[in-house]
Every structure is written in C-alpha cells, then in structure tokens.
N, C-alpha and C. Protein backbone atom coordinates (compact mmCIF):
# COMPACT_ATOMS: atom_id res chain seq x y z
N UNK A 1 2.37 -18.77 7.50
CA UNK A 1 1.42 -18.21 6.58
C UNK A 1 2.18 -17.53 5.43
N UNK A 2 1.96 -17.65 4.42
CA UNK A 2 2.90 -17.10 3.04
C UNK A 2 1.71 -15.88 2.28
N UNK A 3 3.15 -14.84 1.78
CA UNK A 3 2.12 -13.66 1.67
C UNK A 3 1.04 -13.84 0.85
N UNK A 4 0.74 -14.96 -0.09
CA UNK A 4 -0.27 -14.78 -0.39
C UNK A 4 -1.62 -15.23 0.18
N UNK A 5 -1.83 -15.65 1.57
CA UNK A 5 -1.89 -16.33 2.54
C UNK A 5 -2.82 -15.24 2.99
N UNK A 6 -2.01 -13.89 3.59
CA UNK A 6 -2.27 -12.78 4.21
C UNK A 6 -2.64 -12.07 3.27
N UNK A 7 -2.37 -11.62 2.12
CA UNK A 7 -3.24 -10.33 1.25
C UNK A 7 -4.80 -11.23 0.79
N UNK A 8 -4.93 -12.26 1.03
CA UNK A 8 -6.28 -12.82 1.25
C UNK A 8 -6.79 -12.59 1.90
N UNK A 9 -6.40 -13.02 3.08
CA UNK A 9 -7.18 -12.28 4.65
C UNK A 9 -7.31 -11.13 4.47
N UNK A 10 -6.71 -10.12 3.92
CA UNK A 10 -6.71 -9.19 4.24
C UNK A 10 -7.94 -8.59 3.38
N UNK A 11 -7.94 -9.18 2.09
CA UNK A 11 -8.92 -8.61 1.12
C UNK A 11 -10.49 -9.01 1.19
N UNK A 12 -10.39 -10.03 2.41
CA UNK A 12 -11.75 -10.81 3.03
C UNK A 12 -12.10 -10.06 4.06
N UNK A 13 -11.26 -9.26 4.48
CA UNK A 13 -11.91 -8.71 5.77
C UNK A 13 -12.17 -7.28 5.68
N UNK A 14 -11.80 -6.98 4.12
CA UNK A 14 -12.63 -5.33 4.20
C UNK A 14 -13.78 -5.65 3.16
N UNK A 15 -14.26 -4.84 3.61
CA UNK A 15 -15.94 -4.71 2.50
C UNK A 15 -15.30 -4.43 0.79
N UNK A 16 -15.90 -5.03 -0.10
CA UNK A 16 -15.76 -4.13 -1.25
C UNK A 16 -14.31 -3.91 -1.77
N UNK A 17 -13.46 -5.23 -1.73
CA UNK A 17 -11.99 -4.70 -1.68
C UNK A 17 -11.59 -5.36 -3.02
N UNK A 18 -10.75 -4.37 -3.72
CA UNK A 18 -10.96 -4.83 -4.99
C UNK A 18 -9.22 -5.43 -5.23
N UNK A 19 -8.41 -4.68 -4.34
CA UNK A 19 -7.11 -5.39 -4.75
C UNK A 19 -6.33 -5.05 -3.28
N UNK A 20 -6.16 -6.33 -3.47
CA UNK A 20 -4.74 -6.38 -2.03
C UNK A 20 -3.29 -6.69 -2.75
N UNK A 21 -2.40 -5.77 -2.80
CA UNK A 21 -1.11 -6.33 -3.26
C UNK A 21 0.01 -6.13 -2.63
N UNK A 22 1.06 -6.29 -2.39
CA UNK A 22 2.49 -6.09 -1.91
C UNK A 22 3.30 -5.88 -3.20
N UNK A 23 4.11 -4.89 -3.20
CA UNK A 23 5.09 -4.31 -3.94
C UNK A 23 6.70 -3.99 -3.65
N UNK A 24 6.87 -3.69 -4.75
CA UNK A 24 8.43 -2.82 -4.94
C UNK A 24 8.40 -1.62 -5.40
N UNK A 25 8.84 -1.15 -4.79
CA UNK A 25 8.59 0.69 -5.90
C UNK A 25 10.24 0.67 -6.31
N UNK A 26 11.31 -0.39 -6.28
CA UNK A 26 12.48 0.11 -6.50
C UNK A 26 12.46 -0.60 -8.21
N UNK A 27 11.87 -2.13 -7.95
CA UNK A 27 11.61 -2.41 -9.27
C UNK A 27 10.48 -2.37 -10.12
N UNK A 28 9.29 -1.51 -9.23
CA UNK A 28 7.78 -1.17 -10.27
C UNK A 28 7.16 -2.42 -10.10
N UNK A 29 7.73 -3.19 -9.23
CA UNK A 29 6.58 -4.89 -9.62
C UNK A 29 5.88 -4.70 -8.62
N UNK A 30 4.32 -5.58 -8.43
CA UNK A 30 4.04 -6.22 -7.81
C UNK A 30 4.54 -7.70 -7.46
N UNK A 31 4.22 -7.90 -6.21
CA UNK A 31 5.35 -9.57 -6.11
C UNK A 31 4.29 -10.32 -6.27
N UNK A 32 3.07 -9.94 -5.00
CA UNK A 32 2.07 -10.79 -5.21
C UNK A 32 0.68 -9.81 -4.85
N UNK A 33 0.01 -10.47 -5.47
CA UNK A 33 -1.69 -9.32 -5.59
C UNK A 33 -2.46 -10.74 -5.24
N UNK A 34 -3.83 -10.30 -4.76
CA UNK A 34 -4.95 -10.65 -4.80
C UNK A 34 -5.91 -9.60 -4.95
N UNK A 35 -6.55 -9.84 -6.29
CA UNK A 35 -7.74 -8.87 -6.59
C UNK A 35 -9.08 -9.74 -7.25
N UNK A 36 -10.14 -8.84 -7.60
CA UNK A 36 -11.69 -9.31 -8.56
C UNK A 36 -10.62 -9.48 -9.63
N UNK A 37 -11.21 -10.25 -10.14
CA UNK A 37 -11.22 -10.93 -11.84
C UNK A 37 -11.02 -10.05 -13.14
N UNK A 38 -11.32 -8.89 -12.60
CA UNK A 38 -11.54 -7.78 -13.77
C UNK A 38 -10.37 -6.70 -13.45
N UNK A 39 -9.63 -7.10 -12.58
CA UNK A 39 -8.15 -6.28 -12.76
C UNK A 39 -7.12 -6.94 -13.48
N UNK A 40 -6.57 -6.58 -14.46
CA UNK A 40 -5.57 -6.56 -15.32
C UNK A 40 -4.05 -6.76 -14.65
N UNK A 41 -2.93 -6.95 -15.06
CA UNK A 41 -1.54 -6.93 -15.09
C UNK A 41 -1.35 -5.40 -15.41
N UNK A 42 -2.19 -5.03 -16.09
CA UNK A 42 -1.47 -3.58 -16.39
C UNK A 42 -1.88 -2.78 -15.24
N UNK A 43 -2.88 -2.73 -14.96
CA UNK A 43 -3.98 -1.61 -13.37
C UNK A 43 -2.61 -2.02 -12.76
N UNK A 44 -2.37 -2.98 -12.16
CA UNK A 44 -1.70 -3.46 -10.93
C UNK A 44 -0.16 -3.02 -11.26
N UNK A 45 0.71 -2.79 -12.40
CA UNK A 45 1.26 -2.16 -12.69
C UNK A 45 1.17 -0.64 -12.54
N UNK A 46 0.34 0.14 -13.02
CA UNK A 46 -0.20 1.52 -12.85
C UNK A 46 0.00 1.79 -11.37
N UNK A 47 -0.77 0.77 -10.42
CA UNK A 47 -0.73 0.67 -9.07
C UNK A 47 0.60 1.23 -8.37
N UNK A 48 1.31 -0.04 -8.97
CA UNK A 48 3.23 0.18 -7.83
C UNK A 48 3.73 1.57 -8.81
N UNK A 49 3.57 2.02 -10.11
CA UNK A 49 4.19 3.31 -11.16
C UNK A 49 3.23 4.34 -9.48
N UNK A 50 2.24 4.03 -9.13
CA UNK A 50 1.38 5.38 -8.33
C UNK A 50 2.07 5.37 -6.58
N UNK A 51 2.06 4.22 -6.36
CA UNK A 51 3.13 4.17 -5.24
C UNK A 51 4.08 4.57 -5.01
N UNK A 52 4.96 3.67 -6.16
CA UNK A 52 6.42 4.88 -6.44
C UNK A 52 6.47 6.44 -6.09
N UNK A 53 5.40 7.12 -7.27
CA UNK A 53 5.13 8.46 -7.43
C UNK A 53 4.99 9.18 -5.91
N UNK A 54 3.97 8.42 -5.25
CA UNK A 54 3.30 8.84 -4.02
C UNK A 54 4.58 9.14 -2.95
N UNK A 55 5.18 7.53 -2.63
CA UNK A 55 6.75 8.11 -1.58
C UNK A 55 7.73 8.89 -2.04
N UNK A 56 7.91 9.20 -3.73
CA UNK A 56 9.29 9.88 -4.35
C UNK A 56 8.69 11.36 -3.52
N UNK A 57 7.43 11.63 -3.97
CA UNK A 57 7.00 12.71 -3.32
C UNK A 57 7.20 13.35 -1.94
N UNK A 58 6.62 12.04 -1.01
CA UNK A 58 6.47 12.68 0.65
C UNK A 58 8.21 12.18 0.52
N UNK A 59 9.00 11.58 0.18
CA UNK A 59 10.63 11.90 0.57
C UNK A 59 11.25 13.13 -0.10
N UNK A 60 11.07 13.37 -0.82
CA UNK A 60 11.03 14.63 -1.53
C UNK A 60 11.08 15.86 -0.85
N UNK A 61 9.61 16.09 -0.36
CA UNK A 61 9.09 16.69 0.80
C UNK A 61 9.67 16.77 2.28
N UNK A 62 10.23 15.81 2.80
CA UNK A 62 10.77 15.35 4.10
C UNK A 62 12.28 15.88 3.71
N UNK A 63 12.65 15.47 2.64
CA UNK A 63 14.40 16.02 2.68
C UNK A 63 14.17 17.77 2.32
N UNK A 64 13.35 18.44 2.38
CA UNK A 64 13.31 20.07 2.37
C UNK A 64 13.42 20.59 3.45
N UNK A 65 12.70 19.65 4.80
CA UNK A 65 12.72 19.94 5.51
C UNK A 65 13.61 20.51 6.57
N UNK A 66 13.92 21.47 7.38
CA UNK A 66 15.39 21.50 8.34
C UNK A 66 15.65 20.79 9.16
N UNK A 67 14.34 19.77 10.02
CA UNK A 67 14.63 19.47 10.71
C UNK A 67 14.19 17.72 10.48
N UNK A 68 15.38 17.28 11.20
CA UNK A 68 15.15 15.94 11.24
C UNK A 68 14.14 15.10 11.14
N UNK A 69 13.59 14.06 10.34
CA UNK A 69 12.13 13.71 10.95
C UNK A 69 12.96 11.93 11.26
N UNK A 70 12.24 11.69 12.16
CA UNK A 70 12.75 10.31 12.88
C UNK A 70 11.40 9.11 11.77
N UNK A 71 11.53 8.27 11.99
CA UNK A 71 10.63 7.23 11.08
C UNK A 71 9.34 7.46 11.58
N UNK A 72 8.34 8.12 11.40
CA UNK A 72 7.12 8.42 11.70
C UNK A 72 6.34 8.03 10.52
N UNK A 73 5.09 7.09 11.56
CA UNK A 73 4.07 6.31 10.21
C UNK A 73 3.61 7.20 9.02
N UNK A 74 3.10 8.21 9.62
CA UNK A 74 2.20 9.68 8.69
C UNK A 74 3.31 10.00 7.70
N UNK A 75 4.74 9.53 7.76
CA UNK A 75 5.56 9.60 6.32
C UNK A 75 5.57 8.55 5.73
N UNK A 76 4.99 7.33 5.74
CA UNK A 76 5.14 5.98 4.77
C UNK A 76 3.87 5.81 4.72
N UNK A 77 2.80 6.80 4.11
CA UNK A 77 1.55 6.00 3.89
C UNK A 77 1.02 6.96 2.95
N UNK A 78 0.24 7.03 2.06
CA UNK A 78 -0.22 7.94 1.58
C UNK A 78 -1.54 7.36 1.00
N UNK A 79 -3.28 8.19 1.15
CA UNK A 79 -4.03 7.43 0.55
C UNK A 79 -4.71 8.49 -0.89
N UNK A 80 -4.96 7.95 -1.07
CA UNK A 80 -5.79 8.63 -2.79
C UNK A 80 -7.03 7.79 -2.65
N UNK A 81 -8.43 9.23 -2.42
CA UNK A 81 -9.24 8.76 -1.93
C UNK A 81 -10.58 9.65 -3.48
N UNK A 82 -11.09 8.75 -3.98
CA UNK A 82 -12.30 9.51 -5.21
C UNK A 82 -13.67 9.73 -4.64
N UNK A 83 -14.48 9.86 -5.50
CA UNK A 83 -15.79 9.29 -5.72
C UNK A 83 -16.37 7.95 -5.31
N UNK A 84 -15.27 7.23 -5.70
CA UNK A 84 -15.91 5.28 -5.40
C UNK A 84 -14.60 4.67 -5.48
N UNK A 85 -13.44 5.25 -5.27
CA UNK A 85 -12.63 4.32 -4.57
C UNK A 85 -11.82 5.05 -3.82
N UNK A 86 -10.72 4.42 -2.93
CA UNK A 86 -9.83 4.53 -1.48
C UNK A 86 -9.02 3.73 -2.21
N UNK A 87 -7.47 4.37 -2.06
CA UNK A 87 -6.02 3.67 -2.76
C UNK A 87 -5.51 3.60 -1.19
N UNK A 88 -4.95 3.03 -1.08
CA UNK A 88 -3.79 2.69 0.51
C UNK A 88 -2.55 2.30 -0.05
N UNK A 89 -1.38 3.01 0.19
CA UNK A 89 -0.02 2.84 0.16
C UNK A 89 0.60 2.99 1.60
N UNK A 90 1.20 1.87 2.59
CA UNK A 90 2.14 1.77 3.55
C UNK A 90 3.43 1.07 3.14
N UNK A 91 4.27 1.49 3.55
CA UNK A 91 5.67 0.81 3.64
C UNK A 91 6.02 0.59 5.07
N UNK A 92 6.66 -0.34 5.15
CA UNK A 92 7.01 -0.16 6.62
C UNK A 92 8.31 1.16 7.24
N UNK A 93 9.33 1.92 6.29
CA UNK A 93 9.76 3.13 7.03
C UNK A 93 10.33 3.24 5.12
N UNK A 94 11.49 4.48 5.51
CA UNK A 94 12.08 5.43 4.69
C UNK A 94 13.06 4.35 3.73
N UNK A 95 13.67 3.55 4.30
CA UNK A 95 14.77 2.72 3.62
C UNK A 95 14.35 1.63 3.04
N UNK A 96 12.76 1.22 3.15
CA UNK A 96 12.28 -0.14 2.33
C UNK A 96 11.47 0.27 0.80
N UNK A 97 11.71 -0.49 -0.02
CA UNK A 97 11.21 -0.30 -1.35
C UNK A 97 9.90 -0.87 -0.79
N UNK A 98 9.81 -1.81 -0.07
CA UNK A 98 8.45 -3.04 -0.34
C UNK A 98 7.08 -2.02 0.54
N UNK A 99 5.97 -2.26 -0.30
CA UNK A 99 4.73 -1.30 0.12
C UNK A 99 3.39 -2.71 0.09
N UNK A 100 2.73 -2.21 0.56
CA UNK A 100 1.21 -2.76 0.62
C UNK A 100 0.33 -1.87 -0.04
N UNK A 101 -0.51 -2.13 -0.63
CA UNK A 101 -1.64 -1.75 -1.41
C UNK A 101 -3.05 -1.90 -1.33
N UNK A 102 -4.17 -1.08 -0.90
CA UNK A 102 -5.27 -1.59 -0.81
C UNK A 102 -6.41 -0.96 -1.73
N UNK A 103 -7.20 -1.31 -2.46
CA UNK A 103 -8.30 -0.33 -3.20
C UNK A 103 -9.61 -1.44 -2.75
N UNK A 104 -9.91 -0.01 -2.42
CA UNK A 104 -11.41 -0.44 -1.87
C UNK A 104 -12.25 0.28 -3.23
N UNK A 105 -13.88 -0.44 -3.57
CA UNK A 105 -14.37 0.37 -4.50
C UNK A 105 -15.57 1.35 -4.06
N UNK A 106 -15.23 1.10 -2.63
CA UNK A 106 -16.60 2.28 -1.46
C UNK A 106 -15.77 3.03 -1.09
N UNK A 107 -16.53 4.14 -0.88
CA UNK A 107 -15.50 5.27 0.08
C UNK A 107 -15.77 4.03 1.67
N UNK A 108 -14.33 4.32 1.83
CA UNK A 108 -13.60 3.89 3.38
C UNK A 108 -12.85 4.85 4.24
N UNK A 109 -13.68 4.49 5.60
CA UNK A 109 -12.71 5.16 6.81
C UNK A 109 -10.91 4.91 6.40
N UNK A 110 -10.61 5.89 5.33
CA UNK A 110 -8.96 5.80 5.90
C UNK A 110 -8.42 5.95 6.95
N UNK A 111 -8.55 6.19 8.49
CA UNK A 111 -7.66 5.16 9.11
C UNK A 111 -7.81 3.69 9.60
N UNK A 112 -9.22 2.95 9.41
CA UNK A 112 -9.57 1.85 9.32
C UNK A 112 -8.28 0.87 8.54
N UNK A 113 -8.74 2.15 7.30
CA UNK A 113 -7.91 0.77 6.30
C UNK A 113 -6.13 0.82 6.38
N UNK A 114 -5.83 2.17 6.50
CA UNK A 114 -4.61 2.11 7.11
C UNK A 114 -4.35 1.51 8.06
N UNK A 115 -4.67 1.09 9.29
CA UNK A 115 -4.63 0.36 10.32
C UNK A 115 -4.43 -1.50 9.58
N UNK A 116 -5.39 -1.58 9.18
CA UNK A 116 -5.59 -2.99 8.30
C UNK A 116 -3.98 -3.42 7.28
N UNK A 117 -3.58 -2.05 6.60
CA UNK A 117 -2.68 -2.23 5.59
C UNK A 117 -1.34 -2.15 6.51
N UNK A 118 -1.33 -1.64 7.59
CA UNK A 118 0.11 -1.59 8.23
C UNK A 118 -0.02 -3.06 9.03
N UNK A 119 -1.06 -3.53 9.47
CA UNK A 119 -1.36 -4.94 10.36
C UNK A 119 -0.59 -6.13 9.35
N UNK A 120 -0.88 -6.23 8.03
CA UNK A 120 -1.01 -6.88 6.97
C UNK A 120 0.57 -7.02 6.76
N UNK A 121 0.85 -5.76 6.38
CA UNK A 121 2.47 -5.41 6.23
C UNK A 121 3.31 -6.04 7.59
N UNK A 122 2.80 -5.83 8.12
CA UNK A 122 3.76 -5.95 9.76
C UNK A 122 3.93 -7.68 9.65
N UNK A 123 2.85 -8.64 8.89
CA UNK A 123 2.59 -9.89 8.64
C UNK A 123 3.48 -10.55 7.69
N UNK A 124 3.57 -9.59 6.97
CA UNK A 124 4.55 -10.20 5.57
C UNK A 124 6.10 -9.93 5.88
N UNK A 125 6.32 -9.04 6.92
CA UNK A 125 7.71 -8.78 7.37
C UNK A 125 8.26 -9.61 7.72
N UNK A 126 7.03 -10.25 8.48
CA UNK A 126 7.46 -11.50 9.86
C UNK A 126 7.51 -12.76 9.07
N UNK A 127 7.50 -12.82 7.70
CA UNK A 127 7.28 -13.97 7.00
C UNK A 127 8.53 -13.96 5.77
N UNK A 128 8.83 -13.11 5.84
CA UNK A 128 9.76 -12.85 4.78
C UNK A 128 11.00 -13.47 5.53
C-alpha cells in the first residue's frame, strides 16, 4: 500500500475530514496530502510551518525538564482544537522529522483521532 494509498483511507474513515497529510518539519514540506478541493499549497504549507512550531515547543519544554523523559506518545502529538475544526500532529518519537496531519472541520473526540493518526503513521513507517 503506498502512502498515498493510506492518507486516503484514512481521510475516508473520519467524518468531515478535510486534510490528511504526512510531513517533514525538518524541511517544512508536505510529501504527500490528501484533502477537499478547496485547500491550497499554501494552507498545507501553513500546516507543516504549525507542526514544526507545535514539536519545537513540547521539545523545548521536555529539555527543561530534570528528569529524563523516555519516548512517551503524550510528547509527539499535539492537537489544536477551535470552534469547527480539530488539527492532529503525531510523529512517531523525538528523533523523526516525519509527522501526520489530520483536520477535521467538526469538533472531534481527540483521542479518536489521535488513535487514527498514530494507526496511519505506524502504516507509512511500515511502507517506507
């Protein structure tokens, strides 16, 4: 199955899902997206610039810390949740640039969709 294969599935099986993408936060790209018609090159750009932002942060945060933290999921995910949409950022740990992306345009059970975005990720690992 090739990732664009899986961020299909993936964007078929949540309600209301407006972009499924896989990223780099080391080079700002998306590699490959599936979204609606009415997202741009630039949104999806904005997207991996907000990802980036999101892990510089929680590593940021984690190296203040005194004590060791071992690869724990609740540090590679971060969601940004509005009015009418749910952002999902997972990486698979601390040392990978590559992230998954999900925007839903309903409010969503974030750990639903986290569950979904680490399943997805865990897919494209095994394919890479």
């Amino acid at each position: 199955m090739a990732i664009k294969d899986i961020l299909d599935a993936t964007s078929n099986a949540i309600s209301n899902c407006e972009v499924a993408a896989f990223g780099d936060t080391d080079t700002r790209l998306m590699l490959r997206a599936c979204h609606q018609n009415h997202i741009r090159r630039e949104h999806l750009d904005a997207l991996c610039d907000q990802a980036a932002h999101c892990f510089n942060f929680i590593d940021t945060a984690l190296s203040l810390q005194s004590e060791a933290i071992e690869n724990d999921a609740d540090f590679n995910e971060a969601t940004c949740v509005s009015a009418d949409k749910t952002t999902i950022f997972v990486r698979t740990d601390f040392t990978s640039p590559d992230f998954l992306c999900l925007v839903c345009t309903n409010p969503q059970e974030p750990d639903a969709l986290l569950k979904t975005a680490h399943d997805a990720l865990q897919k494209i690992n095994a394919v890479q």
